[in-house]
Protein backbone atom coordinates (compact mmCIF):
# COMPACT_ATOMS: atom_id res chain seq x y z
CA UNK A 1 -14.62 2.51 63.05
CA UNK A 2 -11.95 4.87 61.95
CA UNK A 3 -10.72 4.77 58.34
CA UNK A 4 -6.87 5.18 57.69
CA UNK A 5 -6.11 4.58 54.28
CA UNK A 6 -3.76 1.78 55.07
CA UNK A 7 -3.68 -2.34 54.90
CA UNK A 8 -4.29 -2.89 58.37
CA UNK A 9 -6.43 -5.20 61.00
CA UNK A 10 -9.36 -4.22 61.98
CA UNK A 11 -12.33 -4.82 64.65
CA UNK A 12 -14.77 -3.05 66.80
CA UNK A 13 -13.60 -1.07 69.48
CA UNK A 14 -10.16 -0.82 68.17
CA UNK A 15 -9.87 3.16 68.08
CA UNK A 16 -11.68 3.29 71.28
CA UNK A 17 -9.08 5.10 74.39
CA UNK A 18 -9.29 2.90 77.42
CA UNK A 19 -9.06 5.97 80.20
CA UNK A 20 -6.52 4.43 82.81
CA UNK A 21 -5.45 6.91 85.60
CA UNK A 22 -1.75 7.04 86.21
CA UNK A 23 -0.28 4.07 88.32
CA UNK A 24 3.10 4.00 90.24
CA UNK A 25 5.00 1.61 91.29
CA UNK A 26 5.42 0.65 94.57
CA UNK A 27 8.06 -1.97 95.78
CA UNK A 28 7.28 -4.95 97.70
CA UNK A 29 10.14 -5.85 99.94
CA UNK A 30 8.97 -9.28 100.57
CA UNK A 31 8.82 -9.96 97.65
CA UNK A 32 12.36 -8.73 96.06
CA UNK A 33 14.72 -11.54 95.16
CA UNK A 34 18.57 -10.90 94.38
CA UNK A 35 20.80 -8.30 93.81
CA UNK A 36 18.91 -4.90 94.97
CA UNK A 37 21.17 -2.88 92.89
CA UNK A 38 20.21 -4.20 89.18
CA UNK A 39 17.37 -2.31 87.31
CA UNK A 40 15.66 -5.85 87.12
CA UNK A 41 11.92 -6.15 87.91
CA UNK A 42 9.30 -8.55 88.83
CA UNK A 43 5.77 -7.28 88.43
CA UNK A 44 2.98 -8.36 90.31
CA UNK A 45 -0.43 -7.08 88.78
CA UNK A 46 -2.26 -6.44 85.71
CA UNK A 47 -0.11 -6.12 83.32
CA UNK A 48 -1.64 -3.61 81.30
CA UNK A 49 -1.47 -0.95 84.64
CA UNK A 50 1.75 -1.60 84.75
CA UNK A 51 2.60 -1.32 81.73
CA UNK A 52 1.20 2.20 81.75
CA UNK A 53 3.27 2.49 84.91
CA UNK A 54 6.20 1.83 83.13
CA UNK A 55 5.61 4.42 80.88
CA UNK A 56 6.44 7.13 83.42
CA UNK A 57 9.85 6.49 83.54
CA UNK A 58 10.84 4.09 80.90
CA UNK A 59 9.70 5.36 77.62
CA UNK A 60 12.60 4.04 75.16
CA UNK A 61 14.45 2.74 77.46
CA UNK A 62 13.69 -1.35 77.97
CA UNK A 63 16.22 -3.67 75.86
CA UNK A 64 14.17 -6.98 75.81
CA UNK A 65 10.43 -7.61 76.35
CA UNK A 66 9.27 -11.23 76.78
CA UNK A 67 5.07 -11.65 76.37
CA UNK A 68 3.18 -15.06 77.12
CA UNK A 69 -0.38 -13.59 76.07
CA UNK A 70 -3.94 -15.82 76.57
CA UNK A 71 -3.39 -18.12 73.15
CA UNK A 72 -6.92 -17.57 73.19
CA UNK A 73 -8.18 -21.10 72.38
CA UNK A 74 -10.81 -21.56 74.97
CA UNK A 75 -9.35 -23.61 77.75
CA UNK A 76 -10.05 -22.25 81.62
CA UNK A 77 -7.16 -21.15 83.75
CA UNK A 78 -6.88 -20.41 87.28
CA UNK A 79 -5.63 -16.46 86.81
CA UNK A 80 -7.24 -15.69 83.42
CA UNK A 81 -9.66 -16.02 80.34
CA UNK A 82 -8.28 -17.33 77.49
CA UNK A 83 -11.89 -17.79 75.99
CA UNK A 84 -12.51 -14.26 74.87
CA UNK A 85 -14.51 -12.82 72.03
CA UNK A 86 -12.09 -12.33 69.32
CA UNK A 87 -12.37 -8.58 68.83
CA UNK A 88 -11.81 -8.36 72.75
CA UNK A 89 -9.08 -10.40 72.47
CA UNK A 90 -7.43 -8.61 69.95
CA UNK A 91 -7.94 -4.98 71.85
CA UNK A 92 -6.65 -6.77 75.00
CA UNK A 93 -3.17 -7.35 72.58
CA UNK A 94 -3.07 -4.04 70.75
CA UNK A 95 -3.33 -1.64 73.93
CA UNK A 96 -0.58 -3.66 75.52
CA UNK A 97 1.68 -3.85 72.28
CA UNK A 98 1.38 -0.67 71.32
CA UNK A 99 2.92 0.51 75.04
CA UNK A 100 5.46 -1.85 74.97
CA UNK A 101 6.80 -1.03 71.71
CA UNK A 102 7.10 2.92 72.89
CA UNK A 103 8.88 1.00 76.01
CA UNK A 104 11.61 -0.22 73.60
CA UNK A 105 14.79 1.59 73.09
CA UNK A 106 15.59 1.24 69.55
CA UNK A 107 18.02 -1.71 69.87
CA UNK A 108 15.24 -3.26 71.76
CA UNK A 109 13.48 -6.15 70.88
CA UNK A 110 9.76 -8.00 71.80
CA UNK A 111 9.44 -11.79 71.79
CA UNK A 112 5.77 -13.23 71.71
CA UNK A 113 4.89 -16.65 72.13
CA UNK A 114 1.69 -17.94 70.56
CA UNK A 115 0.24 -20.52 68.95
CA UNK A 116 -2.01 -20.82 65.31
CA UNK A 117 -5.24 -20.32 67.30
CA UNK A 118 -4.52 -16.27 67.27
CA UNK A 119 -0.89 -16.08 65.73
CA UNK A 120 -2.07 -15.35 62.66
CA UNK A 121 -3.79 -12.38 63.85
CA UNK A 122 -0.78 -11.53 65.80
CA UNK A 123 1.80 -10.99 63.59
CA UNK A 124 -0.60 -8.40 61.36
CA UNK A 125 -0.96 -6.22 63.82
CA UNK A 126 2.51 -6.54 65.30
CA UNK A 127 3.41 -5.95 61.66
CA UNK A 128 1.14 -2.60 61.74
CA UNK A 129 2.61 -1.72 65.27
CA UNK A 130 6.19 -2.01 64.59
CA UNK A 131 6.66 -2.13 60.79
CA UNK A 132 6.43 -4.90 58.69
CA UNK A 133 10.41 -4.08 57.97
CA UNK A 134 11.08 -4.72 61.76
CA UNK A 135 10.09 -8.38 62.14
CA UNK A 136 12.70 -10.45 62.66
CA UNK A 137 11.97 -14.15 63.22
CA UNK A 138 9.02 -16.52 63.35
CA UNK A 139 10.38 -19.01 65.96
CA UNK A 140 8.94 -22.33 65.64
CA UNK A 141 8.98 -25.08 67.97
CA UNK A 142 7.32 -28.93 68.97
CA UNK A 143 5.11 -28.85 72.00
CA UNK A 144 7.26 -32.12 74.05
CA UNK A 145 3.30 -33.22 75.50
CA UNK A 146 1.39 -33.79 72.23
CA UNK A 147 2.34 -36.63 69.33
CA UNK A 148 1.76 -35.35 65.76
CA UNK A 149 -2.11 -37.32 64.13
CA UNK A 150 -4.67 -37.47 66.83
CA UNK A 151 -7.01 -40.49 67.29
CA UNK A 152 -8.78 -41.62 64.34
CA UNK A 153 -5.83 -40.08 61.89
CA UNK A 154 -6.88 -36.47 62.23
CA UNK A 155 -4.12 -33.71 61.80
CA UNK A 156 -3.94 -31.40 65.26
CA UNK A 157 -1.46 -28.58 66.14
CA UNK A 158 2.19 -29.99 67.72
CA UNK A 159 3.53 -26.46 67.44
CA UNK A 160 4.09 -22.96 68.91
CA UNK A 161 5.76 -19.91 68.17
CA UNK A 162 7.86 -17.24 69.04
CA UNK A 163 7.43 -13.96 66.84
CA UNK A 164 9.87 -11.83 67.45
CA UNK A 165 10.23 -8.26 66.44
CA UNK A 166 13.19 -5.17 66.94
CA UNK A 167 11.95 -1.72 67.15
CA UNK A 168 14.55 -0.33 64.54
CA UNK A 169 16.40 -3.01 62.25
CA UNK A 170 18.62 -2.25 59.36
CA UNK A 171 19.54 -4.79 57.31
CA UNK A 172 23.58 -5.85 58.63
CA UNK A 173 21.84 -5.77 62.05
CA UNK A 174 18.93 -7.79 60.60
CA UNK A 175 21.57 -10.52 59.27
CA UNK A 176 23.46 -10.65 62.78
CA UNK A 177 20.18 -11.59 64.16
CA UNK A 178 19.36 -14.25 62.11
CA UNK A 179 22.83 -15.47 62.62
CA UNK A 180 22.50 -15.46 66.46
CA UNK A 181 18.97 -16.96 66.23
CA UNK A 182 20.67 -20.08 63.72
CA UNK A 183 23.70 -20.76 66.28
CA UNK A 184 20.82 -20.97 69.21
CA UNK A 185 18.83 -23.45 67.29
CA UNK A 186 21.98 -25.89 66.53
């Protein structure tokens, strides 16, 4: 493992390149919904292909990125593993992170849900991706399908959250944000 001198996060594999070939993007017709002339996109795939597909022509230049990653807590889903070995897990989250934030333009912002399993985890090395300077907002909110004390009086997790980070803040634009975020919550 690489040394850098710096508080950061840290597990195997993490300095490892992942060799992906180039990818393009090729448009599905039966699948399009809407107005064909908006810049909108629906991506079927793995998201970490297209992601570097993205890259080709989109480097600084996406406004808003919304992420529902594997909360990792060890429940089986149809389409993927949410029961992964930490370390993997976190690699699986950095790779994809690190692209979108070169995605962003710098008024652009990424908005991760997540839950106390991993979120922990989550906002370090968001905070090492982006700057700890550039978080914005730790979003919480009740699950509506779970009651807060379990069976027996035992103390489980009602919540989630929303982290969400900009790719350049200053501080006025900081205070708008939390302002907008304060109005949506009333």
């Amino acid at each position: 493992m690489e040394k850098r001198g710096k508080l950061e996060l840290t597990w195997v594999g993490k300095y490892q390149d992942e060799k992906l070939e180039p990818r393009i993007l090729i448009e599905d017709i039966t699948k399009s919904y809407g107005d064909s002339d908006t810049e909108n996109m629906l991506i079927h795939g793995d998201n970490l292909l297209a992601l570097k597909a993205l890259e080709n022509d989109y480097v600084g230049k996406i406004k808003c990125v919304y992420i529902d990653p594997p909360y990792n807590t060890g429940n089986a889903f149809e389409h993927y593993d949410d029961d992964l070995e930490h370390s993997i897990w976190l690699d699986m989250l950095y790779k994809r992170i690190q692209i979108i934030h070169s995605l962003l333009s710098e008024e652009g912002s990424l908005w991760i849900s997540i839950d106390s399993t991993e979120g922990h985890y989550l906002k370090v090395m968001c905070d090492e991706i982006f700057g700890r300077s550039n978080f914005v907002s730790d979003i919480t909110y009740e699950k509506s399908n779970v009651t807060g004390l379990g069976q027996g009086g035992a103390i489980f997790n009602t919540g989630e959250k929303i982290l969400v980070y900009k790719k350049l803040v200053d501080c006025l634009e900081k205070c708008l944000i939390y302002g907008h975020i304060r109005r949506f919550a009333d």
